[in-house]
N, C-alpha and C. Protein backbone atom coordinates (compact mmCIF):
# COMPACT_ATOMS: atom_id res chain seq x y z
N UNK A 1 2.68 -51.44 13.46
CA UNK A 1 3.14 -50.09 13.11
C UNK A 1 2.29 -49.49 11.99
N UNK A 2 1.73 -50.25 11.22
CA UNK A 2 1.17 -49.49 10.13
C UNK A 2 -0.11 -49.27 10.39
N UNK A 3 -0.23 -50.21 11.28
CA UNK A 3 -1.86 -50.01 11.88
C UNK A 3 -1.79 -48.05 12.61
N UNK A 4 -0.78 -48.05 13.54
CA UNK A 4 -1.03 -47.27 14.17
C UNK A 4 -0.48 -45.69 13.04
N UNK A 5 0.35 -46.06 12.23
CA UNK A 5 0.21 -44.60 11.02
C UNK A 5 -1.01 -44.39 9.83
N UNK A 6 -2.09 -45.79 10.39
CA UNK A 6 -2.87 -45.47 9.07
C UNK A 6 -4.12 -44.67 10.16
N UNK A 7 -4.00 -45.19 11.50
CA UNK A 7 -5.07 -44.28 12.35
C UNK A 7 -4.42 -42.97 12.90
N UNK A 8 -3.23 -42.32 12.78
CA UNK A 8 -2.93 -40.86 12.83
C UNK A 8 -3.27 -40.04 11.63
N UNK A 9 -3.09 -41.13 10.11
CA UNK A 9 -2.90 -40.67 9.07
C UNK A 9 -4.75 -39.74 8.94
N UNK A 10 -5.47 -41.14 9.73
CA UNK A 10 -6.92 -40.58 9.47
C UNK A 10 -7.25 -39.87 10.41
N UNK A 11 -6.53 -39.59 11.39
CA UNK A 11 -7.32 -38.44 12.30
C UNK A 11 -6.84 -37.40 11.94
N UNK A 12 -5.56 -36.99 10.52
CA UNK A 12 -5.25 -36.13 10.20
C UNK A 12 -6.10 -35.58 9.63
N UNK A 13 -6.66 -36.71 8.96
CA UNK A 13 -7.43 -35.89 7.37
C UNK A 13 -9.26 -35.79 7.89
N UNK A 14 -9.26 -36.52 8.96
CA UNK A 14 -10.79 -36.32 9.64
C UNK A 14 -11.38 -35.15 10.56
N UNK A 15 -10.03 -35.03 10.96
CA UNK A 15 -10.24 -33.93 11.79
C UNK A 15 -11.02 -32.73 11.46
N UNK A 16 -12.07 -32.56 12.01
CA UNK A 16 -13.02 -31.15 11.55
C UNK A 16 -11.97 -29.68 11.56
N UNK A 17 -12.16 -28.46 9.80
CA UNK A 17 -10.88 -27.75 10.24
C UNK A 17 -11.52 -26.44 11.21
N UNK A 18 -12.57 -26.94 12.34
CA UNK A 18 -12.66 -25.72 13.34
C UNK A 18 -11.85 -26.11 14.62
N UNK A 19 -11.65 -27.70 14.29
CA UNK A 19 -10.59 -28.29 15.58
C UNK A 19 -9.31 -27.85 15.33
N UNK A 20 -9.00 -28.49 14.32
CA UNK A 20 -7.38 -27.65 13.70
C UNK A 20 -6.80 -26.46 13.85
N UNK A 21 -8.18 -25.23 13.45
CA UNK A 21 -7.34 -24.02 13.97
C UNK A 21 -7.42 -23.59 15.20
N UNK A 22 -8.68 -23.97 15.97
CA UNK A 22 -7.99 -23.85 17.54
C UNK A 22 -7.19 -24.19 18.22
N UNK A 23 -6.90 -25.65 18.05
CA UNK A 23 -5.70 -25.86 18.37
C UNK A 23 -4.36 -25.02 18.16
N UNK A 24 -4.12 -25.17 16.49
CA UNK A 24 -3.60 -24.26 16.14
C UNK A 24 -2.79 -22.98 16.96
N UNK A 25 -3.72 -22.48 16.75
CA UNK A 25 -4.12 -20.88 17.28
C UNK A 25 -3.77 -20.91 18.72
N UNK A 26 -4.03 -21.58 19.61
CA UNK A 26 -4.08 -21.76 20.84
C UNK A 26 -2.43 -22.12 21.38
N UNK A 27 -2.06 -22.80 20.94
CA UNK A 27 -0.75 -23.03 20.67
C UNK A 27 -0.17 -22.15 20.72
N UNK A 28 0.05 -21.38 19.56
CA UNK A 28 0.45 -20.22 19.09
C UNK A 28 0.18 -19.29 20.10
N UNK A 29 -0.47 -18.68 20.50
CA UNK A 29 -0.70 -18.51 20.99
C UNK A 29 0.05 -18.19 22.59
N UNK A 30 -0.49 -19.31 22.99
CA UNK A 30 0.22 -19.55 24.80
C UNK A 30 1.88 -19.88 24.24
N UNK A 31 2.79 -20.38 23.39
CA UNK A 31 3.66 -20.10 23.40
C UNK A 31 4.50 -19.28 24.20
N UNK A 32 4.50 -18.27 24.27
CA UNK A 32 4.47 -16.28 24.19
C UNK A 32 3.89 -16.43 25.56
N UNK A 33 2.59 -16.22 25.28
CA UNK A 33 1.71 -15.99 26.43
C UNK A 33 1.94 -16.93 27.93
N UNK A 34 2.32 -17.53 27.86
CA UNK A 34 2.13 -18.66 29.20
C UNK A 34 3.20 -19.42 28.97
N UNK A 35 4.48 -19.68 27.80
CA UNK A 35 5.58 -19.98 28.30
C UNK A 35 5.05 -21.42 27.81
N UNK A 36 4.44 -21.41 27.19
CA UNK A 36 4.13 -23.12 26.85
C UNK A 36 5.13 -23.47 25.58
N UNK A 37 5.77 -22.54 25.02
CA UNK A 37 6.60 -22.85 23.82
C UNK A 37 7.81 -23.47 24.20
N UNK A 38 8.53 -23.54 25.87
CA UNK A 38 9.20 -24.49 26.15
C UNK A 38 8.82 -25.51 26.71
N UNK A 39 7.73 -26.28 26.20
CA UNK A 39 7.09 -27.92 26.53
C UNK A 39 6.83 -27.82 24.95
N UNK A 40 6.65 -26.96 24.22
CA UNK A 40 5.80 -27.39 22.64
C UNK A 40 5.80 -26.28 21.96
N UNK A 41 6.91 -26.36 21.34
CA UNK A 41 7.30 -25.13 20.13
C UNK A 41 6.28 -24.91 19.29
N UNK A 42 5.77 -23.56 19.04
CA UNK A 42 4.78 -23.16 18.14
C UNK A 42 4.67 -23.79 16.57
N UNK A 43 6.34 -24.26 16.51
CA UNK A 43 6.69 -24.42 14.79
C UNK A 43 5.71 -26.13 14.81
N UNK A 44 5.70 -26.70 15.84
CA UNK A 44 5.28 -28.26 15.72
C UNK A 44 3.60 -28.08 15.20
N UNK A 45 3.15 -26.85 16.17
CA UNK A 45 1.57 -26.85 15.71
C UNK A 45 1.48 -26.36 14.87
N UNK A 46 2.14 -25.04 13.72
CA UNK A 46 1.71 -24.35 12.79
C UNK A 46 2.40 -25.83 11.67
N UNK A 47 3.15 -26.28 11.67
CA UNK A 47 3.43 -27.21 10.69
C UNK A 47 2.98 -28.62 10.79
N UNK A 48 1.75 -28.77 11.83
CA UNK A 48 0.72 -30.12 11.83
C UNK A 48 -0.28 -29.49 11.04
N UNK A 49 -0.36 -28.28 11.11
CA UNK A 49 -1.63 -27.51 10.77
C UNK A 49 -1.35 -27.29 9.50
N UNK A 50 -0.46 -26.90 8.98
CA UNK A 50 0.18 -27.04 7.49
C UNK A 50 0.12 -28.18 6.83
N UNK A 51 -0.05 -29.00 7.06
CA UNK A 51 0.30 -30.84 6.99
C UNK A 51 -1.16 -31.12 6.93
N UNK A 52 -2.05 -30.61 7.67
CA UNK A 52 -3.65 -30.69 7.63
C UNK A 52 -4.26 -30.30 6.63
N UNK A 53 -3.89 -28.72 6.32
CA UNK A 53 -4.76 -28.20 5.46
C UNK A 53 -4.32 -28.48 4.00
N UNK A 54 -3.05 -29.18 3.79
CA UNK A 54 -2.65 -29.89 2.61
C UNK A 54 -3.60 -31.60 2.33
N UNK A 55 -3.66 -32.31 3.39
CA UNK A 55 -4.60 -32.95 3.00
C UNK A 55 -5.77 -33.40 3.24
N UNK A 56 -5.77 -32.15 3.93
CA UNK A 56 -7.69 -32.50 4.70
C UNK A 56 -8.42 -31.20 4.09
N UNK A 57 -9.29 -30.60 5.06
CA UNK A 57 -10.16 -29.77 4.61
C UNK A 57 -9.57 -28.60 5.25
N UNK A 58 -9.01 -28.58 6.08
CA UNK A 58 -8.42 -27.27 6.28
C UNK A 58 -7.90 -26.07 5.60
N UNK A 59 -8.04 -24.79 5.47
CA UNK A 59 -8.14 -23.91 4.63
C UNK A 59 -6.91 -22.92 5.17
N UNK A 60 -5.75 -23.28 4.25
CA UNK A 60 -4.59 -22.85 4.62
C UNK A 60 -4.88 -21.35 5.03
N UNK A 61 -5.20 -20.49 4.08
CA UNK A 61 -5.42 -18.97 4.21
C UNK A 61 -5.76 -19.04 5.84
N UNK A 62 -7.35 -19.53 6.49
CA UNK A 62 -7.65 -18.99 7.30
C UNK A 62 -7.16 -19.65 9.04
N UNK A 63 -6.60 -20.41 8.43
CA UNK A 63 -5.06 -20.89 9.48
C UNK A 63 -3.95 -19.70 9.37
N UNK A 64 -3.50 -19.49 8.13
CA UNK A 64 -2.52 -18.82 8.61
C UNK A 64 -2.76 -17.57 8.90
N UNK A 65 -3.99 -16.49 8.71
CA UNK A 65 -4.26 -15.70 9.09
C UNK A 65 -5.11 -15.32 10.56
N UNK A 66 -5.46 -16.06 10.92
CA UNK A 66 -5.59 -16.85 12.50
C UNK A 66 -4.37 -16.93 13.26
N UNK A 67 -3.39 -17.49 12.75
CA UNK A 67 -2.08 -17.94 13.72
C UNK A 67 -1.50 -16.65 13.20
N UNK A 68 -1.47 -16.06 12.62
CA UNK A 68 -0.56 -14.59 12.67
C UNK A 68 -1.53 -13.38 13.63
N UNK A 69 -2.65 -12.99 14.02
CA UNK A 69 -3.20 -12.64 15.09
C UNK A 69 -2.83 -13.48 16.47
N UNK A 70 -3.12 -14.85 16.46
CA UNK A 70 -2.45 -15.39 17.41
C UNK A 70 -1.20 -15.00 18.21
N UNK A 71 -0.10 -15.28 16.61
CA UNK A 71 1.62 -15.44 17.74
C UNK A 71 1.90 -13.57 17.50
N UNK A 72 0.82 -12.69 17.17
CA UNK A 72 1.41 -10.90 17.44
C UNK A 72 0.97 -11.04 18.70
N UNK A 73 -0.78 -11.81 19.15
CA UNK A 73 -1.09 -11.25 20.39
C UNK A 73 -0.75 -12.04 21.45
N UNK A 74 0.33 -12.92 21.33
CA UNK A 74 0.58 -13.99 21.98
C UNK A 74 1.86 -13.04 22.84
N UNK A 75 2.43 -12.67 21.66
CA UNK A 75 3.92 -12.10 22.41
C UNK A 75 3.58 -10.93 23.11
N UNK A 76 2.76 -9.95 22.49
CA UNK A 76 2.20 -8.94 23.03
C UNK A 76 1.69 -9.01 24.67
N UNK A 77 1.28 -9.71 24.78
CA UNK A 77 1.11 -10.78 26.39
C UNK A 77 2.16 -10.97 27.18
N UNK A 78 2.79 -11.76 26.43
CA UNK A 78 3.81 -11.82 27.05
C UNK A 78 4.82 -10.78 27.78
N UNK A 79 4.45 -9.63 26.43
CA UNK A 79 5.15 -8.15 26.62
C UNK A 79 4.71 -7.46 27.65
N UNK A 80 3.65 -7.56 27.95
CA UNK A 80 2.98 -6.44 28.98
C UNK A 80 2.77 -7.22 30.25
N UNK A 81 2.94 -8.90 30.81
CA UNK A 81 3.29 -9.82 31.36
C UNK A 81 4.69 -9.30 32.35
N UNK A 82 5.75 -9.28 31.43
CA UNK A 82 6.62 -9.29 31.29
C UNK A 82 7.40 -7.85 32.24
N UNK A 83 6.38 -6.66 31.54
CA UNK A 83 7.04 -5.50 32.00
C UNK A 83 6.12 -4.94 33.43
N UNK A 84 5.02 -6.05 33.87
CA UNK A 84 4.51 -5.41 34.79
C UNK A 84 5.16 -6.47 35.90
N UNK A 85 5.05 -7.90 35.26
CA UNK A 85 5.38 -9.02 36.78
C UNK A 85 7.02 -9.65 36.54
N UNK A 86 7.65 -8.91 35.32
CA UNK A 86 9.28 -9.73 35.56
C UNK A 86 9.81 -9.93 36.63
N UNK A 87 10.56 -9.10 37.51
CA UNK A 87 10.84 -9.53 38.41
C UNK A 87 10.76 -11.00 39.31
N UNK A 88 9.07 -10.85 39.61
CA UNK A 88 8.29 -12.36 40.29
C UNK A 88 8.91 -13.16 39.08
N UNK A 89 8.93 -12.80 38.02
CA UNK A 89 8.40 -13.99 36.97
C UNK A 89 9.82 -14.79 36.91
N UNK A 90 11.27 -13.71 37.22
CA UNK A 90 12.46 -14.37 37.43
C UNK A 90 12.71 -15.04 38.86
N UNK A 91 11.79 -14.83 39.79
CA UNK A 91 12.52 -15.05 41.32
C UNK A 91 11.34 -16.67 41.22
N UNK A 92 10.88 -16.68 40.36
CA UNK A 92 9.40 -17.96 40.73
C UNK A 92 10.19 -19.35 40.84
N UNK A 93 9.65 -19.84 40.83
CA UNK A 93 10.37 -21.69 40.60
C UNK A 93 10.19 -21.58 39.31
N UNK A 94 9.32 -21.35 38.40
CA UNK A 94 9.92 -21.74 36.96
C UNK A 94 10.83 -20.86 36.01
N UNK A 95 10.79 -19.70 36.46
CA UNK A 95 12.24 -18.66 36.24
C UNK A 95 13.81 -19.10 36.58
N UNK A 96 13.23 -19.87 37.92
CA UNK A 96 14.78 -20.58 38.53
C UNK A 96 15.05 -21.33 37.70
N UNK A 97 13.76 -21.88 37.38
CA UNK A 97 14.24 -23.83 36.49
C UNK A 97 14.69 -23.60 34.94
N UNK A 98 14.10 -22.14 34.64
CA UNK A 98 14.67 -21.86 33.53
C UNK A 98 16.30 -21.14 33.21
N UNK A 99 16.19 -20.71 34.22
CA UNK A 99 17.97 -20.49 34.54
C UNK A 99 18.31 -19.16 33.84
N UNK A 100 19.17 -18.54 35.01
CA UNK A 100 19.49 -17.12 34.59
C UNK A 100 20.61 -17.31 33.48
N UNK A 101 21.23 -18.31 33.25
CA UNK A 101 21.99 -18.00 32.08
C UNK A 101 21.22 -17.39 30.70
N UNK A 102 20.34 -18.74 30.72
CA UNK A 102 19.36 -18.53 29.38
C UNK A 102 18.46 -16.95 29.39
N UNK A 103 17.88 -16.04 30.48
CA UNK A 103 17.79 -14.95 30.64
C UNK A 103 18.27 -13.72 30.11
N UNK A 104 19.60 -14.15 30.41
CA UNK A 104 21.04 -13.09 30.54
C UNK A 104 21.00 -12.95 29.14
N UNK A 105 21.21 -14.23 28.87
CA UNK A 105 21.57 -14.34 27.15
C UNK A 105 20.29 -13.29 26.18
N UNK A 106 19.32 -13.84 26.23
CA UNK A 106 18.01 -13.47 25.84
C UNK A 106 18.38 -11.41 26.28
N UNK A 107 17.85 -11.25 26.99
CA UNK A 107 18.02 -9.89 27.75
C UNK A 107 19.66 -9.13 27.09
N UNK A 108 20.61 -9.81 27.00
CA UNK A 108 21.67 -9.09 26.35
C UNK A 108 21.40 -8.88 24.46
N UNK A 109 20.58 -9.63 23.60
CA UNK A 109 20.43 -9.94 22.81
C UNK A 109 19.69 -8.47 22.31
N UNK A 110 18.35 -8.75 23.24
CA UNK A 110 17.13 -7.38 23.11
C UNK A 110 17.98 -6.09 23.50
N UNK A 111 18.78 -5.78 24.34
CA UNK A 111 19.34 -4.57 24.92
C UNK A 111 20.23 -4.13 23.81
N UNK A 112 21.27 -4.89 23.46
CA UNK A 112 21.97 -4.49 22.16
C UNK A 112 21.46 -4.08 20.81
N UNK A 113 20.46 -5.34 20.43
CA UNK A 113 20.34 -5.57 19.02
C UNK A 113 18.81 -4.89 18.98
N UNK A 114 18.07 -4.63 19.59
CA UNK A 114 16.87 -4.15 20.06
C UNK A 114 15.66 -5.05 18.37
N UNK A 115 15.19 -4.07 17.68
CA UNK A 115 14.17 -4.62 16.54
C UNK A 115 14.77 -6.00 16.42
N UNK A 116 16.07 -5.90 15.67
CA UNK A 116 16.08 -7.49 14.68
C UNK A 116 16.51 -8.39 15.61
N UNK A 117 16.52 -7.83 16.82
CA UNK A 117 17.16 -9.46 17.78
C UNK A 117 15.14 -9.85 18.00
N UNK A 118 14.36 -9.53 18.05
CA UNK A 118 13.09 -9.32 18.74
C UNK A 118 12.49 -10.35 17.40
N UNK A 119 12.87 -9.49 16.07
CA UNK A 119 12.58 -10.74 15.04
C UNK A 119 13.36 -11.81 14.48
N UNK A 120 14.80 -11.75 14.96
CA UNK A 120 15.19 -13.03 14.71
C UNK A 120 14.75 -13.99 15.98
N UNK A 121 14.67 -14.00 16.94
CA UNK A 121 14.31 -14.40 17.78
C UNK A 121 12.97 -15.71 17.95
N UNK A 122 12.26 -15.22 16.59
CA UNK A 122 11.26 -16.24 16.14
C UNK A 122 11.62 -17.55 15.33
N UNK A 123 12.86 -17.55 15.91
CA UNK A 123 13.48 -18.86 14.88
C UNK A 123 14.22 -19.97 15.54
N UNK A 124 14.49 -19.40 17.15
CA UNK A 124 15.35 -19.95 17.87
C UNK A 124 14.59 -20.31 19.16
N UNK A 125 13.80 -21.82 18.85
CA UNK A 125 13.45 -22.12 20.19
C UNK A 125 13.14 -21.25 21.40
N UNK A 126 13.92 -21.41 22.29
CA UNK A 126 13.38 -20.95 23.96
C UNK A 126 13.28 -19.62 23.44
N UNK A 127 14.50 -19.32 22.49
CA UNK A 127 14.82 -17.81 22.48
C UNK A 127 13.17 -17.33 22.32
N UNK A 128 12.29 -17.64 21.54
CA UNK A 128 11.14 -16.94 21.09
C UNK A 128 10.42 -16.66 21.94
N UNK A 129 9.69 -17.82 23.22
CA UNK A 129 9.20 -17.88 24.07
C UNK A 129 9.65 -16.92 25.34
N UNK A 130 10.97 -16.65 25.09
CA UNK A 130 11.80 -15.73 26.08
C UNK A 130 11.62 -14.36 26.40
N UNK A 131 12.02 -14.01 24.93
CA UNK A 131 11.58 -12.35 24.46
C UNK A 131 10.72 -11.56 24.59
N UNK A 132 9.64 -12.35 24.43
CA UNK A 132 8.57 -11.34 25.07
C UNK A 132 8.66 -10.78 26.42
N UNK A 133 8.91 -11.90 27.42
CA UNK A 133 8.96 -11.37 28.80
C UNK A 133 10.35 -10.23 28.94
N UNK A 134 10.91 -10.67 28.15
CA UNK A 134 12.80 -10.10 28.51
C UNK A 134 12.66 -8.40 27.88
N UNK A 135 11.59 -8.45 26.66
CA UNK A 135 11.86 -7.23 26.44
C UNK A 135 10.54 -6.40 27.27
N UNK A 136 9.73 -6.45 27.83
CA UNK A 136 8.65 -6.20 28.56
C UNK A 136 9.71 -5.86 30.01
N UNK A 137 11.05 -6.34 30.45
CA UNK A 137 11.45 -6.60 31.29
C UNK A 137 12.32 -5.20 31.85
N UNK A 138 12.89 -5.59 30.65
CA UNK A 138 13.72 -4.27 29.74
C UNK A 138 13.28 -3.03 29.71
N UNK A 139 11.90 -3.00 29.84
CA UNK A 139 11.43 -1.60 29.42
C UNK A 139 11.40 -1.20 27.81
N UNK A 140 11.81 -1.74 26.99
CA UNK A 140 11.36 -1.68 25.55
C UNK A 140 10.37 -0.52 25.18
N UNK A 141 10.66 -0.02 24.34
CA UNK A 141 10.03 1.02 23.83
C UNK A 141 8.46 0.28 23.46
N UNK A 142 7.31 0.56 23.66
CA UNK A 142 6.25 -0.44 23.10
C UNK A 142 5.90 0.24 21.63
N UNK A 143 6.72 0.86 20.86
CA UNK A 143 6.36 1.62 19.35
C UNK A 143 7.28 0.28 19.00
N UNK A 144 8.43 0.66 19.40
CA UNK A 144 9.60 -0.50 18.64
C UNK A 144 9.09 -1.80 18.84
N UNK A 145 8.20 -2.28 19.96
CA UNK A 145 8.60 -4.00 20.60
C UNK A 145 7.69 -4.32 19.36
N UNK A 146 6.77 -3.18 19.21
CA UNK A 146 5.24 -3.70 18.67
C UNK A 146 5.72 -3.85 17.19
N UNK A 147 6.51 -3.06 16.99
CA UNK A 147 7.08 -3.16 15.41
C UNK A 147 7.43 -4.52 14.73
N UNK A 148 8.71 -5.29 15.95
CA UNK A 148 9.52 -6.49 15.33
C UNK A 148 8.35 -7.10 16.10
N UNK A 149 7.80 -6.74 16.76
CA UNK A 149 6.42 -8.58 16.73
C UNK A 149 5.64 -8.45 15.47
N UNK A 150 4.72 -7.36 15.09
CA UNK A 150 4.38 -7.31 14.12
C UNK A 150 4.87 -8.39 12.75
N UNK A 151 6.59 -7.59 12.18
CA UNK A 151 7.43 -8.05 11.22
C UNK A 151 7.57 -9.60 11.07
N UNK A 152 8.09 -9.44 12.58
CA UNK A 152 8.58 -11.18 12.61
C UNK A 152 7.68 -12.33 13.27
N UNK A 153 6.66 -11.50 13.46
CA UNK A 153 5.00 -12.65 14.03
C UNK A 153 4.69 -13.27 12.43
N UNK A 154 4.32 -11.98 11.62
CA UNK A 154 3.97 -12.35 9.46
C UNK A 154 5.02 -13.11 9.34
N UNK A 155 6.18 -12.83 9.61
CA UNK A 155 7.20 -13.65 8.61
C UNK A 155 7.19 -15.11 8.79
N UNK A 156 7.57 -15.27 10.28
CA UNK A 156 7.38 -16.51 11.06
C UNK A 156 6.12 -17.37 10.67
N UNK A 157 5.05 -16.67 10.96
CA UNK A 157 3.77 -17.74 10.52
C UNK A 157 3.34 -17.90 9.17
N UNK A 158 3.69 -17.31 8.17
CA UNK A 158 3.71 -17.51 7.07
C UNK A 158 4.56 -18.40 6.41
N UNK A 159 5.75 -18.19 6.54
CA UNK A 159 6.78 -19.28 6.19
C UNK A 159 6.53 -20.65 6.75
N UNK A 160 6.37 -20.59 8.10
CA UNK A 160 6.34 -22.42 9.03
C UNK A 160 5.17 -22.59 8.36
N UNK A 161 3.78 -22.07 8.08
CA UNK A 161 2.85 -22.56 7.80
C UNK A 161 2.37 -22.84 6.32
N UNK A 162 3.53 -22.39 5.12
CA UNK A 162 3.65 -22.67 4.02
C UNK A 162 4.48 -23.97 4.00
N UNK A 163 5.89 -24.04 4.54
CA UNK A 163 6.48 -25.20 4.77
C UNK A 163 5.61 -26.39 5.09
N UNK A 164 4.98 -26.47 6.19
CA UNK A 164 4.01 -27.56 6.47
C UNK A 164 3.07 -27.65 5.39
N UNK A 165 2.81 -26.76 4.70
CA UNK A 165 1.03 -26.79 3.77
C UNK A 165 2.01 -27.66 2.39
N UNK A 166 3.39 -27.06 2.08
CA UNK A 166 4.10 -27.63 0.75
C UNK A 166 4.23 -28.76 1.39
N UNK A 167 5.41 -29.16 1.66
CA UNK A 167 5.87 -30.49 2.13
C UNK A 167 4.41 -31.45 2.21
N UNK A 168 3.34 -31.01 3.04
CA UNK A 168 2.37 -31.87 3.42
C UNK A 168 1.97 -32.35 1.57
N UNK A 169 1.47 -31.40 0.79
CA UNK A 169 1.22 -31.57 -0.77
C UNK A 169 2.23 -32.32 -1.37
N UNK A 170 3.48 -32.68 -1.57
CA UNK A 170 3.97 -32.51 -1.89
C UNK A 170 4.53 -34.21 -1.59
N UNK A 171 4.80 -34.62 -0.30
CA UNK A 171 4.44 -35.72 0.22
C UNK A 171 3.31 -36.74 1.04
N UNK A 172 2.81 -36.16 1.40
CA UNK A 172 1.38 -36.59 1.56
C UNK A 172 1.70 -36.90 3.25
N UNK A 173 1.06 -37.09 3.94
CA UNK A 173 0.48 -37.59 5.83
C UNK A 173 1.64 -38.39 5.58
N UNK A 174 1.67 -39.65 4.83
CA UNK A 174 1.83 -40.77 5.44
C UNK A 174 3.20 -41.17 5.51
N UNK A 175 4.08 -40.34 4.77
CA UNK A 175 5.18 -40.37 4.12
C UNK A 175 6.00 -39.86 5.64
N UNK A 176 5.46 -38.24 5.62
CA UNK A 176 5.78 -37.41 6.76
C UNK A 176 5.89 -38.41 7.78
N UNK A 177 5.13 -38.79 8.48
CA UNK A 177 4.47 -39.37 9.93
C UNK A 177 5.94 -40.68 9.64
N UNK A 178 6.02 -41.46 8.56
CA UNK A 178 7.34 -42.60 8.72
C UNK A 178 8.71 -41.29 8.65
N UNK A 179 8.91 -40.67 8.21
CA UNK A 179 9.75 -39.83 8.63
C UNK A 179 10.24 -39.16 9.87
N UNK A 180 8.93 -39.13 10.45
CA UNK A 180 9.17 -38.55 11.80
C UNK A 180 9.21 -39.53 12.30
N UNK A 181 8.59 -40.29 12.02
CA UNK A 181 9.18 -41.98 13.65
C UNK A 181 10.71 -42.02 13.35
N UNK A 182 11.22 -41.89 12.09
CA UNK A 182 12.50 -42.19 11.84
C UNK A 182 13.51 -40.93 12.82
N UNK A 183 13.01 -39.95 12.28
CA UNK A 183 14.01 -39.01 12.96
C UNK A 183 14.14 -39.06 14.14
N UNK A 184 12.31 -39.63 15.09
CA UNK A 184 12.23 -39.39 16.55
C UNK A 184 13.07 -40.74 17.06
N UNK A 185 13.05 -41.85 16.99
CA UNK A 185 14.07 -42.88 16.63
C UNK A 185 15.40 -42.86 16.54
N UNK A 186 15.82 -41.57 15.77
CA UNK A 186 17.27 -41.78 16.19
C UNK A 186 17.34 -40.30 17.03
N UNK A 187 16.65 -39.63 17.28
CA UNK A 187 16.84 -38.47 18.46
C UNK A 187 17.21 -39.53 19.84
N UNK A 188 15.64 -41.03 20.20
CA UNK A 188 16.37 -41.42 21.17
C UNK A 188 17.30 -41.70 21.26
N UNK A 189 17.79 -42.38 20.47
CA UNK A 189 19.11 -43.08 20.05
C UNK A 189 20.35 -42.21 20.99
N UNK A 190 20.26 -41.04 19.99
CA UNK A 190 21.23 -40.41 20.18
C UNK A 190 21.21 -39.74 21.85
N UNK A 191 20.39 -39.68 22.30
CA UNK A 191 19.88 -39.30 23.81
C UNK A 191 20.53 -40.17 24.73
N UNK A 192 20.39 -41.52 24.28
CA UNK A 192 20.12 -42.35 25.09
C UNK A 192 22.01 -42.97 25.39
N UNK A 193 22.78 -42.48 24.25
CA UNK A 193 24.33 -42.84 23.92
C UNK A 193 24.91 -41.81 24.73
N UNK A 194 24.46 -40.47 24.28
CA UNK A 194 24.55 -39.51 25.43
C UNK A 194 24.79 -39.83 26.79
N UNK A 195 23.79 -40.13 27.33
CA UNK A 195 23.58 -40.46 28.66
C UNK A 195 24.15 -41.83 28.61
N UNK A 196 24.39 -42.64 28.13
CA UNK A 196 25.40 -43.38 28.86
C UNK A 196 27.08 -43.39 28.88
N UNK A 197 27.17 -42.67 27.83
CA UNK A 197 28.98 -41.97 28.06
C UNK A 197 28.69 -41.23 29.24
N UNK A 198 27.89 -40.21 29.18
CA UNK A 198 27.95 -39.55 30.69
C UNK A 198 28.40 -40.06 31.88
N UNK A 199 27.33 -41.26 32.14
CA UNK A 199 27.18 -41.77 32.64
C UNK A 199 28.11 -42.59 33.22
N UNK A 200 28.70 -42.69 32.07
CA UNK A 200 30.71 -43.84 32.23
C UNK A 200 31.50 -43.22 32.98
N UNK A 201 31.08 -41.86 32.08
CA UNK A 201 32.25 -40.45 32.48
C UNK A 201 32.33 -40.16 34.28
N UNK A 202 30.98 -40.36 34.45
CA UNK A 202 30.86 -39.92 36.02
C UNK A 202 31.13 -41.60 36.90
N UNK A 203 30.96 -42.37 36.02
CA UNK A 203 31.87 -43.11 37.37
C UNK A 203 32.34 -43.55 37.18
N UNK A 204 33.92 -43.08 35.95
CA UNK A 204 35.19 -43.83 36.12
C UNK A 204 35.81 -42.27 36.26
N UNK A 205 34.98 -40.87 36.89
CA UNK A 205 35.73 -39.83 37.78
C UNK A 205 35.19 -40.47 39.13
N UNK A 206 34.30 -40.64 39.46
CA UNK A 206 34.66 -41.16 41.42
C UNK A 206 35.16 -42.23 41.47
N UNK A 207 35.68 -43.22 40.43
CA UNK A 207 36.56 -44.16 41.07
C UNK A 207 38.12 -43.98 41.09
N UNK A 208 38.28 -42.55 40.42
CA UNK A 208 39.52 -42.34 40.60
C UNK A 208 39.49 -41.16 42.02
């Protein structure tokens, strides 16, 4: 085990920072754009990248000013995505697999609450990745959509990417990385207890 956190620890701090912010950025990015933020939330890459430029060479400023062009023109994509191919984009197999509940929800959120549902929205998982298409979907005013991406693209990447840059200073790679085995450790845990009450549940109902 320590073998294998002292060789993440060094590909943290080795890593060249023109690899870092593409990644980065790219991330960020397709989030929004391509729906990749439900396989890999934007917050995981802007706060590796935070975690980098705390102890490697990476240059917080031009990360986070990179990933805030990124996740405006990411959603922006998504937005104009959204309001030309929604429809397809709900009838597809991965619209299905994403399920009209989660849609409905998203889409009632933007229709009501219009600006601050658009920027709170950058805080809540799927929800973020959602919005773009939902309000593109919607028909959204593009003065207003462009407004709360704007607001809540700065707020969002500034904050996750200060969080990662402190914490990373603050505790260092190596500290983080046993932390996260710990937490990811008892996520299975808890997954795995899950699914077997379920599991009980469903067959001591067909044996009755």
């Amino acid at each position: 085990m320590q073998a294998v956190i002292d060789w993440i620890v060094e590909i943290i701090t080795t890593t060249p920072p023109w690899v870092v912010y593409l990644l980065v950025w790219a991330l960020v990015y397709l989030e929004s754009a391509a729906l990749v933020g439900l396989v890999l939330p934007g917050e995981t890459a802007l706060l590796t990248g935070g975690v980098a430029a705390a102890v490697g060479d990476t240059s917080i400023g031009v990360l986070i000013a990179g990933a805030c062009v990124a996740a405006i023109s990411g959603d922006a994509t998504g937005f104009t995505l959204g309001r030309h191919f929604g429809p397809r984009m709900l009838e597809s197999r991965l619209g299905r697999r994403i399920g009209a509940e989660r849609w409905d929800k998203v889409a009632h959120a933007v229709q009501h609450r219009g600006i601050p549902a658009v920027i709170a929205a950058r805080w809540v998982g799927y929800v973020r990745t959602l919005t773009p298409f939902v309000a593109g979907m919607s028909r959204m005013a593009v003065k207003l959509y462009l407004t709360a991406n704007v607001i809540g693209g700065l707020i969002w990447v500034i904050a996750v990417g200060m969080i990662g840059y402190l914490v990373g200073a603050a505790v260092g790679a190596r500290l983080l990385l046993y932390g996260g085995l710990i937490v990811g450790a008892a996520v299975l845990v808890y997954v795995g207890i899950a699914w077997w009450r379920n599991r009980n549940a469903l067959s001591s109902g067909d044996a009755q």
